[in-house]
PDB file of N, CA and C in Angstrom:
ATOM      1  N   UNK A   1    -196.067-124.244 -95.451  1.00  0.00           N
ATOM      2  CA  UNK A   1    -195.644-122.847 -95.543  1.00  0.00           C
ATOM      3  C   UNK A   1    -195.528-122.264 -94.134  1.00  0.00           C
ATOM      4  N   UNK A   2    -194.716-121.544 -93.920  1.00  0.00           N
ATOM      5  CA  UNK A   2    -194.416-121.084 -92.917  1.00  0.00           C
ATOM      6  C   UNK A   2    -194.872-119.585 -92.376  1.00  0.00           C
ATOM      7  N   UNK A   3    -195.484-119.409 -91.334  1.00  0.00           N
ATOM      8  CA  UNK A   3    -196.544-118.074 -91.514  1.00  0.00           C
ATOM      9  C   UNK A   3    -195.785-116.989 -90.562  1.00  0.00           C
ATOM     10  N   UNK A   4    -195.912-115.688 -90.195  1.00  0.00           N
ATOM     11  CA  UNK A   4    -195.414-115.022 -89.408  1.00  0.00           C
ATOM     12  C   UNK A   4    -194.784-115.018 -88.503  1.00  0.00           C
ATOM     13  N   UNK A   5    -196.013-115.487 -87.044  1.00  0.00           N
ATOM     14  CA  UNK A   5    -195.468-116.032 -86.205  1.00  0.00           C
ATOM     15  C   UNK A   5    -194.779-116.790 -85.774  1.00  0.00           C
ATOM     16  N   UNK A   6    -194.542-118.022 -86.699  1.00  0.00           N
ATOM     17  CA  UNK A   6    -193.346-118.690 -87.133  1.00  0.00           C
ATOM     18  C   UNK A   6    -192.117-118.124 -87.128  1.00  0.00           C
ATOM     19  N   UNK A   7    -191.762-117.204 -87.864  1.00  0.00           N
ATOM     20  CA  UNK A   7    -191.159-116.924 -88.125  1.00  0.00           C
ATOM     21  C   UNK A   7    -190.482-115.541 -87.087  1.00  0.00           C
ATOM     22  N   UNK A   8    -191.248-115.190 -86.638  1.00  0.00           N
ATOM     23  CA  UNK A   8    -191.171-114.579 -85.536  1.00  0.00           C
ATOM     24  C   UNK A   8    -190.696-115.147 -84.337  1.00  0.00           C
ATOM     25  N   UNK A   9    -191.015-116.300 -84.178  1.00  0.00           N
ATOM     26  CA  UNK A   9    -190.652-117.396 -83.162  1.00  0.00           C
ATOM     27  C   UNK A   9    -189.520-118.014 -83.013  1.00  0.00           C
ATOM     28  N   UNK A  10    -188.840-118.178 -84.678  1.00  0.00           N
ATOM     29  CA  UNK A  10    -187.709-118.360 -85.389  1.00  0.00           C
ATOM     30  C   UNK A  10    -186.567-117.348 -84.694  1.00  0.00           C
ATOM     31  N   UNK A  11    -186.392-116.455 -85.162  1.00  0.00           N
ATOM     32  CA  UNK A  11    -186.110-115.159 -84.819  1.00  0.00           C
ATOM     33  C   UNK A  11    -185.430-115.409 -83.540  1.00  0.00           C
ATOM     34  N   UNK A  12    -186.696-115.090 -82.671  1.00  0.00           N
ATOM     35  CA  UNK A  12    -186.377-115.034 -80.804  1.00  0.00           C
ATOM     36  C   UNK A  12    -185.838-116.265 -80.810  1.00  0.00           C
ATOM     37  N   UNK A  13    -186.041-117.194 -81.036  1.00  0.00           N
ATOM     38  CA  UNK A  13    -185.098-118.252 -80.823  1.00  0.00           C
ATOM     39  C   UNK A  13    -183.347-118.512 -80.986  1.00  0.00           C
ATOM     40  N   UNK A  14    -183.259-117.990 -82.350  1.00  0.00           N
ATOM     41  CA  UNK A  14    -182.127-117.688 -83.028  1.00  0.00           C
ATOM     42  C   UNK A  14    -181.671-116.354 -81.647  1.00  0.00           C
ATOM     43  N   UNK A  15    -181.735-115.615 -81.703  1.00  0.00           N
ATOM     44  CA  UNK A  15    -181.196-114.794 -80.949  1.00  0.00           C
ATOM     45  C   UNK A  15    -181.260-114.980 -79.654  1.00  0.00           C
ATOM     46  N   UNK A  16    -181.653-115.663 -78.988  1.00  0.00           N
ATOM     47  CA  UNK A  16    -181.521-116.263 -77.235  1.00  0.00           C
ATOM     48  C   UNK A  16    -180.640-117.236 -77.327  1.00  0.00           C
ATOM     49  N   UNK A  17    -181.133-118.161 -77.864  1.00  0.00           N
ATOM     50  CA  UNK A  17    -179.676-119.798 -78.499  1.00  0.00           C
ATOM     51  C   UNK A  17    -179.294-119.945 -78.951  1.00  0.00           C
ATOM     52  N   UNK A  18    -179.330-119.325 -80.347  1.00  0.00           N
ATOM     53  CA  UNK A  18    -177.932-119.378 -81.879  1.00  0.00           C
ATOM     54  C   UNK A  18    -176.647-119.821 -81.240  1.00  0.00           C
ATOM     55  N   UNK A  19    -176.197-119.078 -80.017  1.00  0.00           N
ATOM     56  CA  UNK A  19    -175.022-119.308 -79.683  1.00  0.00           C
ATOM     57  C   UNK A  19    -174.991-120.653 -79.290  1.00  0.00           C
ATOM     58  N   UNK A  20    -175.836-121.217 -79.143  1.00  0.00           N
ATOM     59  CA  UNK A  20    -175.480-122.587 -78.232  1.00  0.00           C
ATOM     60  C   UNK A  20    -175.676-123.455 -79.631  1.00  0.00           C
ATOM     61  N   UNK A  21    -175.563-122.693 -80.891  1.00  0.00           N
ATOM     62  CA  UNK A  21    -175.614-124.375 -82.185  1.00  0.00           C
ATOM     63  C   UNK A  21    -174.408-124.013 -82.496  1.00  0.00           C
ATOM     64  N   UNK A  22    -174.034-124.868 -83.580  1.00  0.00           N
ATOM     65  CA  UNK A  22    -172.817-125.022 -83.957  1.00  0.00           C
ATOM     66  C   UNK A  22    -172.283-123.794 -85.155  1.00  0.00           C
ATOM     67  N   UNK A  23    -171.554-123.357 -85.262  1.00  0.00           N
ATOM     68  CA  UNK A  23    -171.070-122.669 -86.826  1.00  0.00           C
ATOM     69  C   UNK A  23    -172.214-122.964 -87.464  1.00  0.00           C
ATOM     70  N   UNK A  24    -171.859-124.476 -87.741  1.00  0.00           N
ATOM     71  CA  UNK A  24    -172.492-124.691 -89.354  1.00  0.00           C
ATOM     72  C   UNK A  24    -174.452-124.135 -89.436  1.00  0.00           C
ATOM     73  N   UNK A  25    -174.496-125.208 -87.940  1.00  0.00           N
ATOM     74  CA  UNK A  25    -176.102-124.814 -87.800  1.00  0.00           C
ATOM     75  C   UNK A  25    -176.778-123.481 -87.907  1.00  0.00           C
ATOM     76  N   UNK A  26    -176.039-122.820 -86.422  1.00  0.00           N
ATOM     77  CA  UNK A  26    -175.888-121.398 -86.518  1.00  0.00           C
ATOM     78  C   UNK A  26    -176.349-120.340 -88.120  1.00  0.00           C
ATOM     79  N   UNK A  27    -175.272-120.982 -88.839  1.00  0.00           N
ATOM     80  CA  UNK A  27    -175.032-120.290 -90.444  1.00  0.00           C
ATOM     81  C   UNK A  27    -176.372-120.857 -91.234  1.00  0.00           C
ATOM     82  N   UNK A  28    -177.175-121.797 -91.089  1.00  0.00           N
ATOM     83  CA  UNK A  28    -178.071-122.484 -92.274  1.00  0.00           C
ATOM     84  C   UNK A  28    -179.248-121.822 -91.351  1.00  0.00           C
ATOM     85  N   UNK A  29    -179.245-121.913 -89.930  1.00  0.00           N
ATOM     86  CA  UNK A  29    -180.867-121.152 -89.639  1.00  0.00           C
ATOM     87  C   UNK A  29    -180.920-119.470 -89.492  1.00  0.00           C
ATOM     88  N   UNK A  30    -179.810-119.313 -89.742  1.00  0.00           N
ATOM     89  CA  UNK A  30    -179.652-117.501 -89.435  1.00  0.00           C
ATOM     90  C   UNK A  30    -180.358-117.438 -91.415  1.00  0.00           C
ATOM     91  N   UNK A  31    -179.699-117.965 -92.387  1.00  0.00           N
ATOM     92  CA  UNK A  31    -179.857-117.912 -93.844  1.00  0.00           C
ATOM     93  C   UNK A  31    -181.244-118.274 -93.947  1.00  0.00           C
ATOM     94  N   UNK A  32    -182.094-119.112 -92.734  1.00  0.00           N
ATOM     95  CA  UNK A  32    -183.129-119.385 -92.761  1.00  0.00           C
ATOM     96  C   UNK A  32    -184.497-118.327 -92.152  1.00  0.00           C
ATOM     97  N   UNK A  33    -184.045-117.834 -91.005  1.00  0.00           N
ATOM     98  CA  UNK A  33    -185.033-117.424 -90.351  1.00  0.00           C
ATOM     99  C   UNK A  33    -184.606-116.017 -90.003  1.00  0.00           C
ATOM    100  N   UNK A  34    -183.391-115.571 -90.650  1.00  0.00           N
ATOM    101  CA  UNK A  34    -183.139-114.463 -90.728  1.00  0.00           C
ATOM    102  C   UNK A  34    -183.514-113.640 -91.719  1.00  0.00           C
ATOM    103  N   UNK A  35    -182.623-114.562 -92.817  1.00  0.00           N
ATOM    104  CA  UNK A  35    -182.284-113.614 -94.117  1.00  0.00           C
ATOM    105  C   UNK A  35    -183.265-114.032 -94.859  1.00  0.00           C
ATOM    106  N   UNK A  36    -184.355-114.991 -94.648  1.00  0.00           N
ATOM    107  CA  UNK A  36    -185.404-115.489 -95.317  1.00  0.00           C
ATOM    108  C   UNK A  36    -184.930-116.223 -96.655  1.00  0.00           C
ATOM    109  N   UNK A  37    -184.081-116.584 -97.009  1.00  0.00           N
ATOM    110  CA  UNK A  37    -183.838-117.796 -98.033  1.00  0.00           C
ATOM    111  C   UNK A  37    -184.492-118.720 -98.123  1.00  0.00           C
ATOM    112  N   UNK A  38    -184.839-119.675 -99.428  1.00  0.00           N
ATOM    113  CA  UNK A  38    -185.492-120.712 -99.382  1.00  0.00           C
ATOM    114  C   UNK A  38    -184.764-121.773 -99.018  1.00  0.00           C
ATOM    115  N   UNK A  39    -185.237-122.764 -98.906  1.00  0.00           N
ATOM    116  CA  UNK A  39    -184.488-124.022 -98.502  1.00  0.00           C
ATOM    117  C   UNK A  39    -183.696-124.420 -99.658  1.00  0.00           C
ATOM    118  N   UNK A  40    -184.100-124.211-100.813  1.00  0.00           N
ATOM    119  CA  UNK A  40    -183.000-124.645-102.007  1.00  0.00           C
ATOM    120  C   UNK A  40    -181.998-123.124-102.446  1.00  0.00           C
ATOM    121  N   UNK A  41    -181.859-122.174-101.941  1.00  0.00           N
ATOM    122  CA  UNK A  41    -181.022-121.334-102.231  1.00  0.00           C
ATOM    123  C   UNK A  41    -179.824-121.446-101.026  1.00  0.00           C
ATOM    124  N   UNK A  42    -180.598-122.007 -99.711  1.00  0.00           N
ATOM    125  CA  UNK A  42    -179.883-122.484 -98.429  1.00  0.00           C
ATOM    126  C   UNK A  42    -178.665-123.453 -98.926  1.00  0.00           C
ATOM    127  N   UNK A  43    -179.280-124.469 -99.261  1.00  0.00           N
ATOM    128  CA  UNK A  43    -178.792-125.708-100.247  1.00  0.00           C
ATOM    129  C   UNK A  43    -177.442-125.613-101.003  1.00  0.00           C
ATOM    130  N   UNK A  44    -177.772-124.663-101.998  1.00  0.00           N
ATOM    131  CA  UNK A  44    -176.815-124.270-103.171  1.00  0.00           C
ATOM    132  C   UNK A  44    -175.550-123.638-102.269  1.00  0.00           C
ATOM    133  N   UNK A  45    -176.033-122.523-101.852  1.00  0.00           N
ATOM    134  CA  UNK A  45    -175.154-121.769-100.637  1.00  0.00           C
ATOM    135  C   UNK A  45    -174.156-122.747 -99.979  1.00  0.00           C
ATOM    136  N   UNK A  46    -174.937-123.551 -99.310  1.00  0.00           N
ATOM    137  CA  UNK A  46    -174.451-124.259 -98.365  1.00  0.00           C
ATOM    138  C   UNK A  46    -173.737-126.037 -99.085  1.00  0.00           C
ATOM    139  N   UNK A  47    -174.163-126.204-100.009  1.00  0.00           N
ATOM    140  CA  UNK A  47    -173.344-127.435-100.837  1.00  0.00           C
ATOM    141  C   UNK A  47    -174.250-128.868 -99.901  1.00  0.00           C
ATOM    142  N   UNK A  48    -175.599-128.775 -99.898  1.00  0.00           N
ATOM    143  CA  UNK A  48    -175.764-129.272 -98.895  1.00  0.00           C
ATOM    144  C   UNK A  48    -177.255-129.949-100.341  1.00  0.00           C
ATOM    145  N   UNK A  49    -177.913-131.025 -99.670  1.00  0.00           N
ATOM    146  CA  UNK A  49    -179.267-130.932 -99.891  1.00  0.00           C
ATOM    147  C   UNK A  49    -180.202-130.246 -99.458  1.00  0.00           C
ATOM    148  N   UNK A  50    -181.379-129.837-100.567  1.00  0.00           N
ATOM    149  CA  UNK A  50    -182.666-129.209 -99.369  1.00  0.00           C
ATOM    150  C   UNK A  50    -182.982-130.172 -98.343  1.00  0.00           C
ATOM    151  N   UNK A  51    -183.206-131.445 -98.861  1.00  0.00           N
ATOM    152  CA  UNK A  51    -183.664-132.188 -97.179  1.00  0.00           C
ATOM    153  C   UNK A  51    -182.379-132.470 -96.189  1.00  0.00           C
ATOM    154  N   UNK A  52    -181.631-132.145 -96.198  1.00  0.00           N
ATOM    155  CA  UNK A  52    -180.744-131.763 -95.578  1.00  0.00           C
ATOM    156  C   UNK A  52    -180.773-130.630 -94.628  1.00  0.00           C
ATOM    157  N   UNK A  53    -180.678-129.433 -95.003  1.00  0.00           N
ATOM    158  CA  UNK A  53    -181.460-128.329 -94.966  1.00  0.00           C
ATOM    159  C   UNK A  53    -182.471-128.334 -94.352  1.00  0.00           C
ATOM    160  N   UNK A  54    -183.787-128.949 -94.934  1.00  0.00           N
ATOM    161  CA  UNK A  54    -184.625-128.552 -93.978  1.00  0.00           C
ATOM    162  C   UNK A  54    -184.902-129.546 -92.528  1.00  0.00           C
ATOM    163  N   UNK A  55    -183.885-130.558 -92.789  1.00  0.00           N
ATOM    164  CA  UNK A  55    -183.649-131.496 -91.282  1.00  0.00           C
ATOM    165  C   UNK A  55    -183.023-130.729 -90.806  1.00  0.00           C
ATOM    166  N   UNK A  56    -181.968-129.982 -90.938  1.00  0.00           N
ATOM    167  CA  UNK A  56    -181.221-129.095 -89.799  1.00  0.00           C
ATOM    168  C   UNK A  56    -182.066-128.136 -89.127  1.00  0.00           C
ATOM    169  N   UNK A  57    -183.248-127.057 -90.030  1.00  0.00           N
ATOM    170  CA  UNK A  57    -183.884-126.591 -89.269  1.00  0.00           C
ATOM    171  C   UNK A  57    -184.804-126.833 -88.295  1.00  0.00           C
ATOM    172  N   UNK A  58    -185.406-128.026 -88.782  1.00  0.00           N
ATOM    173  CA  UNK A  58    -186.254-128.843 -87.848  1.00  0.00           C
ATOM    174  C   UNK A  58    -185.703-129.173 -86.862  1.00  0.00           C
ATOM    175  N   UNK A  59    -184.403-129.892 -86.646  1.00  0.00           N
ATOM    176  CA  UNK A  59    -183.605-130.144 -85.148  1.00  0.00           C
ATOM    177  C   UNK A  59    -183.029-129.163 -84.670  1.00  0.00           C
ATOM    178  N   UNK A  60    -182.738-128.165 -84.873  1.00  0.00           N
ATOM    179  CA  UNK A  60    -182.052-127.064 -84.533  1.00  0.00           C
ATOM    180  C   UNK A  60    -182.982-126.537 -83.820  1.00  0.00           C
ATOM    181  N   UNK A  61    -184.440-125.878 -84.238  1.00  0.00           N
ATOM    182  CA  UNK A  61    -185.963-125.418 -83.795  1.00  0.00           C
ATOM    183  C   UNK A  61    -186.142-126.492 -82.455  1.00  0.00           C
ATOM    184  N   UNK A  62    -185.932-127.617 -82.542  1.00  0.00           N
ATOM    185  CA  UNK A  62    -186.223-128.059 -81.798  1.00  0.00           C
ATOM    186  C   UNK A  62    -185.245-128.513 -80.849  1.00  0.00           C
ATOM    187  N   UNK A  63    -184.234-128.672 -81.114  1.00  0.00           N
ATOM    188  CA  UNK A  63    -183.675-128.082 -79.606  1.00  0.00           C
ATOM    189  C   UNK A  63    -183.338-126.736 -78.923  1.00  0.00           C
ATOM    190  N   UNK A  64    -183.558-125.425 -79.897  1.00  0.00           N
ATOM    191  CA  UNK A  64    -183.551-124.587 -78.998  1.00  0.00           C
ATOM    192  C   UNK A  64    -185.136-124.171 -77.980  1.00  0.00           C
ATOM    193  N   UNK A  65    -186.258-124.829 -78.577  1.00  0.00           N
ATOM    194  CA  UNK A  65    -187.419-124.942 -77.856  1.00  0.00           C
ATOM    195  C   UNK A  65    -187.112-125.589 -76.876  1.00  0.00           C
ATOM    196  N   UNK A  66    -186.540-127.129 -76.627  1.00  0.00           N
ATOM    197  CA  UNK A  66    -186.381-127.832 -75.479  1.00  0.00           C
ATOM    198  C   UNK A  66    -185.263-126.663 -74.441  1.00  0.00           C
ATOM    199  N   UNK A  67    -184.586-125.919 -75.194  1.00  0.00           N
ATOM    200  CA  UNK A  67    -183.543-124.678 -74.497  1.00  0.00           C
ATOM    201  C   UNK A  67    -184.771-123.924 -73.941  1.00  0.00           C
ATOM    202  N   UNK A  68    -185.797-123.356 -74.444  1.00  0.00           N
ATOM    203  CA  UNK A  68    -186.449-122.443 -74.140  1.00  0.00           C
ATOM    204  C   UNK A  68    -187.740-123.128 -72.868  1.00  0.00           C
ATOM    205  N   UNK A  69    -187.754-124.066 -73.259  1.00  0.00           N
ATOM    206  CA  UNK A  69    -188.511-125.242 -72.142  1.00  0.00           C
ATOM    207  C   UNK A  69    -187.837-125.227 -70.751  1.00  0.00           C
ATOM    208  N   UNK A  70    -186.670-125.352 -70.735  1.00  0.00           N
ATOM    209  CA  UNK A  70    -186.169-125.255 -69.199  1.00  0.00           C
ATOM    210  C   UNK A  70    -185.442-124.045 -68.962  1.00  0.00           C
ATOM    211  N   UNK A  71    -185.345-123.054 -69.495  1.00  0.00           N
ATOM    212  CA  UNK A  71    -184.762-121.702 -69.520  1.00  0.00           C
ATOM    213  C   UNK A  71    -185.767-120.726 -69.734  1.00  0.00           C
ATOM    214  N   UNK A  72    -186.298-120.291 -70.106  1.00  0.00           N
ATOM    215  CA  UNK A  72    -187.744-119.643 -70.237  1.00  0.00           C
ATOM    216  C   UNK A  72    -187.125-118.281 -70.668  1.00  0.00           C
ATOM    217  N   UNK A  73    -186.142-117.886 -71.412  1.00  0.00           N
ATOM    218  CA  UNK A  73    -185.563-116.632 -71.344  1.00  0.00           C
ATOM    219  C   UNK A  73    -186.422-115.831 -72.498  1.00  0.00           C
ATOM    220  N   UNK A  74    -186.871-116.429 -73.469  1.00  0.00           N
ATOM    221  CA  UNK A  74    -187.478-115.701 -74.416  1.00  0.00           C
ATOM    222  C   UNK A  74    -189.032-115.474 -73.329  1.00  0.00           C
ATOM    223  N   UNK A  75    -190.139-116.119 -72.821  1.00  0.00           N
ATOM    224  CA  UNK A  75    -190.782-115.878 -72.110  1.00  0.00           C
ATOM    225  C   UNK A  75    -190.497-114.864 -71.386  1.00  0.00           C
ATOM    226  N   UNK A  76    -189.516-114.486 -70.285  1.00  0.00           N
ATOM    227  CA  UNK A  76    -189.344-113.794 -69.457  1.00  0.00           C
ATOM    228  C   UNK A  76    -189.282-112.489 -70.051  1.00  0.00           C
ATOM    229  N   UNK A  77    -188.479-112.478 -71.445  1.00  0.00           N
ATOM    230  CA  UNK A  77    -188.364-111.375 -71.710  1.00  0.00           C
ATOM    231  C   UNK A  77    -189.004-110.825 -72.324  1.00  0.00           C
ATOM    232  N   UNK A  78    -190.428-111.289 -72.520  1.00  0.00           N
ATOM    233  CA  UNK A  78    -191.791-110.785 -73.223  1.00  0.00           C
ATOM    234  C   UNK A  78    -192.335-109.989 -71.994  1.00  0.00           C
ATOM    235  N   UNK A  79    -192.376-110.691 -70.945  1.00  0.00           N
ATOM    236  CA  UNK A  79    -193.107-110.376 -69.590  1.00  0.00           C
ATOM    237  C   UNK A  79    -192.553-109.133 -69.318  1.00  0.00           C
ATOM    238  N   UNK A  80    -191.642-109.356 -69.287  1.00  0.00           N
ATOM    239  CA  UNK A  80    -190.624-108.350 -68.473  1.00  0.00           C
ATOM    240  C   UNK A  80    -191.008-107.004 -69.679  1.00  0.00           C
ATOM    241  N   UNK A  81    -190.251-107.187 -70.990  1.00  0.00           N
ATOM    242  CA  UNK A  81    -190.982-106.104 -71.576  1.00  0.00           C
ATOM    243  C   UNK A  81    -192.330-105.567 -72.024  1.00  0.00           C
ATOM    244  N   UNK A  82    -193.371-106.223 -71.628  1.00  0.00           N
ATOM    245  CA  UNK A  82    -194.652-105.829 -71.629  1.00  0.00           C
ATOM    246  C   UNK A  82    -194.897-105.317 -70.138  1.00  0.00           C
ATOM    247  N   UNK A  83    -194.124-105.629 -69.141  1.00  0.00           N
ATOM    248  CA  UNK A  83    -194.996-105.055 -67.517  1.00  0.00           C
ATOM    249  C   UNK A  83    -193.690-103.772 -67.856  1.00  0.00           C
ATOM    250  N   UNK A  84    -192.646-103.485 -67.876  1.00  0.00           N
ATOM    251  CA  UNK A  84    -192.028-102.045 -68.605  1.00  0.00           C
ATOM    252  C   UNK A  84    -192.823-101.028 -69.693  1.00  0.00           C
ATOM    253  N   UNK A  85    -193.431-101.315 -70.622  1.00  0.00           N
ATOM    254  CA  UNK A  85    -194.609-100.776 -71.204  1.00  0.00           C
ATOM    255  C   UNK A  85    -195.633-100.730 -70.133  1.00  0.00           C
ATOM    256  N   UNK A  86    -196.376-101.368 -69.650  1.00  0.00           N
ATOM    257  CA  UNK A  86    -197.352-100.838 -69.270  1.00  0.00           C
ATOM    258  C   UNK A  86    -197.018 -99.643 -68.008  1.00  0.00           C
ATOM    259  N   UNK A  87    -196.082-100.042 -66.909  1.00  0.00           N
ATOM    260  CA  UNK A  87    -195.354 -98.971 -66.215  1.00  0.00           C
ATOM    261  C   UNK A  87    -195.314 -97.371 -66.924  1.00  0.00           C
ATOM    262  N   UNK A  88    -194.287 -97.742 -68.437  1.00  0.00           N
ATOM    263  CA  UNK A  88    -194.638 -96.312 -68.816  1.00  0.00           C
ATOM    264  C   UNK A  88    -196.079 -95.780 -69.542  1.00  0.00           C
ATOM    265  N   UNK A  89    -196.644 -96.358 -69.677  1.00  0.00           N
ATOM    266  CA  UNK A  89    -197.751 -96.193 -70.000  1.00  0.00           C
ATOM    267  C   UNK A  89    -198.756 -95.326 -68.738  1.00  0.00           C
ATOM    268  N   UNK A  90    -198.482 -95.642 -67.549  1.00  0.00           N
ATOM    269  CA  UNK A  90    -198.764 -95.302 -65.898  1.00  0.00           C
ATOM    270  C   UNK A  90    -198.361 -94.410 -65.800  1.00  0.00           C
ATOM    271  N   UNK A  91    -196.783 -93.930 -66.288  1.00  0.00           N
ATOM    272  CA  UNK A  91    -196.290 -92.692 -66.020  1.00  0.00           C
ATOM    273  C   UNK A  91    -196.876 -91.558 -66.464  1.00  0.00           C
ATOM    274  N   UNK A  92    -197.314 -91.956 -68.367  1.00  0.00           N
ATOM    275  CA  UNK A  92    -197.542 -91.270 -69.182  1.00  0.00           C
ATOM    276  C   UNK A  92    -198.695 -90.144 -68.430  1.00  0.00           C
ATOM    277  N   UNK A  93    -199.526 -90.144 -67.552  1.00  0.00           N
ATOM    278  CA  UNK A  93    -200.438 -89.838 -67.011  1.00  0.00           C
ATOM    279  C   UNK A  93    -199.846 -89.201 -65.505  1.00  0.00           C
ATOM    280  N   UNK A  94    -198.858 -88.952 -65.112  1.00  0.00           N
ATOM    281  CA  UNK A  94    -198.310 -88.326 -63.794  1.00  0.00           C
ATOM    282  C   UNK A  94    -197.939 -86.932 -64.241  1.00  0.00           C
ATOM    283  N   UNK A  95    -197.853 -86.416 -63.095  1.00  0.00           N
ATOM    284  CA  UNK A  95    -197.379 -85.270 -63.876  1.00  0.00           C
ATOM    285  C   UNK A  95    -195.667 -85.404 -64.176  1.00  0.00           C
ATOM    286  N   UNK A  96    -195.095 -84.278 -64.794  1.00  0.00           N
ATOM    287  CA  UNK A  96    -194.443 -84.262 -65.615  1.00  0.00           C
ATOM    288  C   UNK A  96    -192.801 -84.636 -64.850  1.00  0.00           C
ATOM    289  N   UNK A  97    -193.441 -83.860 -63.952  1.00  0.00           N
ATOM    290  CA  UNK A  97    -192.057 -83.720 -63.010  1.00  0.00           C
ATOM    291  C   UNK A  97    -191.599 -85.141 -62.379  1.00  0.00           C
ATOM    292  N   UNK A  98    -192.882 -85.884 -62.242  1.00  0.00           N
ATOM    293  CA  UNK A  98    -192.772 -87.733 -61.652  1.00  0.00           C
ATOM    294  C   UNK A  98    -192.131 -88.776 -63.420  1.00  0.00           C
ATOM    295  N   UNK A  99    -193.218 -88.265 -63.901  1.00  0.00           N
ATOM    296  CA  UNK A  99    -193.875 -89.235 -65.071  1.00  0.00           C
ATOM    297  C   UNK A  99    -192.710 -88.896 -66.127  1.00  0.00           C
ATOM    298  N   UNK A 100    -191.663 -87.838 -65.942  1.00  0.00           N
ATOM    299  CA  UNK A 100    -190.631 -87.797 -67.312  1.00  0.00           C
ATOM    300  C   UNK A 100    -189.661 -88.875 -66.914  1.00  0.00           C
ATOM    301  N   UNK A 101    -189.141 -88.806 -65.247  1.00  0.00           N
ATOM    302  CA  UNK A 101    -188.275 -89.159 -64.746  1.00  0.00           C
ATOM    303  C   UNK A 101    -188.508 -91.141 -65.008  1.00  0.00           C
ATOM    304  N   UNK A 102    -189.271 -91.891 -64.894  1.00  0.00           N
ATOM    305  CA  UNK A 102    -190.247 -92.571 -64.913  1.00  0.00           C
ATOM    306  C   UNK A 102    -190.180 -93.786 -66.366  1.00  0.00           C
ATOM    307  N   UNK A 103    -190.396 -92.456 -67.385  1.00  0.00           N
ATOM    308  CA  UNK A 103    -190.150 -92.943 -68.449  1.00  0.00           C
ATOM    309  C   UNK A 103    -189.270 -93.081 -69.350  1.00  0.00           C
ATOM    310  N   UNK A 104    -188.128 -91.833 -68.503  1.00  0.00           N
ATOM    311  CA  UNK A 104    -186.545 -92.261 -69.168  1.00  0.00           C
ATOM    312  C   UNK A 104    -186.069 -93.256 -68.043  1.00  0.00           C
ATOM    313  N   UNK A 105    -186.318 -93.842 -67.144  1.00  0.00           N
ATOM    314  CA  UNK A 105    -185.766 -94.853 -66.875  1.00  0.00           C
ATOM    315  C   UNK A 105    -186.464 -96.478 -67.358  1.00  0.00           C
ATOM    316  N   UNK A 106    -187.672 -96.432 -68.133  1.00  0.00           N
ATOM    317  CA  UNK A 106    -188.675 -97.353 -68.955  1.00  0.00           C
ATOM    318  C   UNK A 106    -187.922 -97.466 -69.915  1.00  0.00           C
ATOM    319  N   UNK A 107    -187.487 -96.480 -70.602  1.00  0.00           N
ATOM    320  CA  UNK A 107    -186.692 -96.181 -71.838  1.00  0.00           C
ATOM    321  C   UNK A 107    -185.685 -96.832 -71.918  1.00  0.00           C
ATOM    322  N   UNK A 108    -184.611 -96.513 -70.772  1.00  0.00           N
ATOM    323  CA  UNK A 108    -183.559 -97.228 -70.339  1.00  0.00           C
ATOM    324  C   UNK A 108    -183.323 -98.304 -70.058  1.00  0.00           C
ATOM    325  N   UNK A 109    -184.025 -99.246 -69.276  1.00  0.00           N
ATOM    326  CA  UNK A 109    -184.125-100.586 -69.623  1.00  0.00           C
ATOM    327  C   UNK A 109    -184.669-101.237 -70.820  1.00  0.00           C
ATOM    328  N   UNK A 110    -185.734-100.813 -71.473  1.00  0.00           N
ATOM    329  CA  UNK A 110    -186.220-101.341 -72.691  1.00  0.00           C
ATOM    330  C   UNK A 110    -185.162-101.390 -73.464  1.00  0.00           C
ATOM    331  N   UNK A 111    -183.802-100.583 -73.767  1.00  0.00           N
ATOM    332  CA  UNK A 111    -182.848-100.498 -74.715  1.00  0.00           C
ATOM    333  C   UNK A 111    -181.661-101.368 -73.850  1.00  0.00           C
ATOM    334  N   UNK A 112    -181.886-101.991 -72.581  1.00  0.00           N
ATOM    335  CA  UNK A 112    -181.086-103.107 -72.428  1.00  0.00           C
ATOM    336  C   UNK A 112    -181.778-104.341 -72.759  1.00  0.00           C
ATOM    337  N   UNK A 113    -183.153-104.463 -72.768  1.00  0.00           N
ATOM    338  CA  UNK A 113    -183.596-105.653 -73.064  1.00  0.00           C
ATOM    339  C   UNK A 113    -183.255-105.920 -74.454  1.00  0.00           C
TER     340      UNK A 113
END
């Protein structure tokens, strides 16, 4: 069974490298780790077997980890948005006239990340 963080992990993955799988792949782990389907509704959908199915997610997971192994982009962008939180968090405490200016620009990058 597959637990949160999993699935959470799923997710950031899919959205940093999706682009780099194929259509087809792309389409069976988005139905997977997106839209939360089971592996046999994946299946039916897809005209495929479940172990079929769930071999694609397994290689797919695992090469966008080996992606995330020498690219570190999902990492970075944890870092990066946790030291932006804590910054505004710093501001939150300036006065108003420093600390507004501060945190609409915290704001502003957080909604490019």
């Amino acid at each position: 069974m597959i637990d949160m963080e999993d699935k959470i992990r799923m997710g950031d993955l899919l959205g940093f490298y999706g682009s780099l799988l194929t259509e087809h792949q792309r389409q069976i782990y988005t139905y997977y780790a997106a839209d939360d389907l089971s592996l046999s509704e994946i299946a039916e959908n897809a005209g495929i077997s479940r172990q079929a199915v769930h071999d694609l997610i397994r290689r797919c997971t695992r090469e966008m980890e080996e992606y995330e192994t020498c690219l570190h982009l999902i990492s970075r962008f944890r870092i990066a948005r946790e030291q932006i939180m804590a910054i505004r968090a710093e501001a939150l405490v300036l006065p108003e006239k420093y600390g507004s200016k501060i945190i609409d620009l915290t704001d502003s990058l957080m909604e490019e990340l």
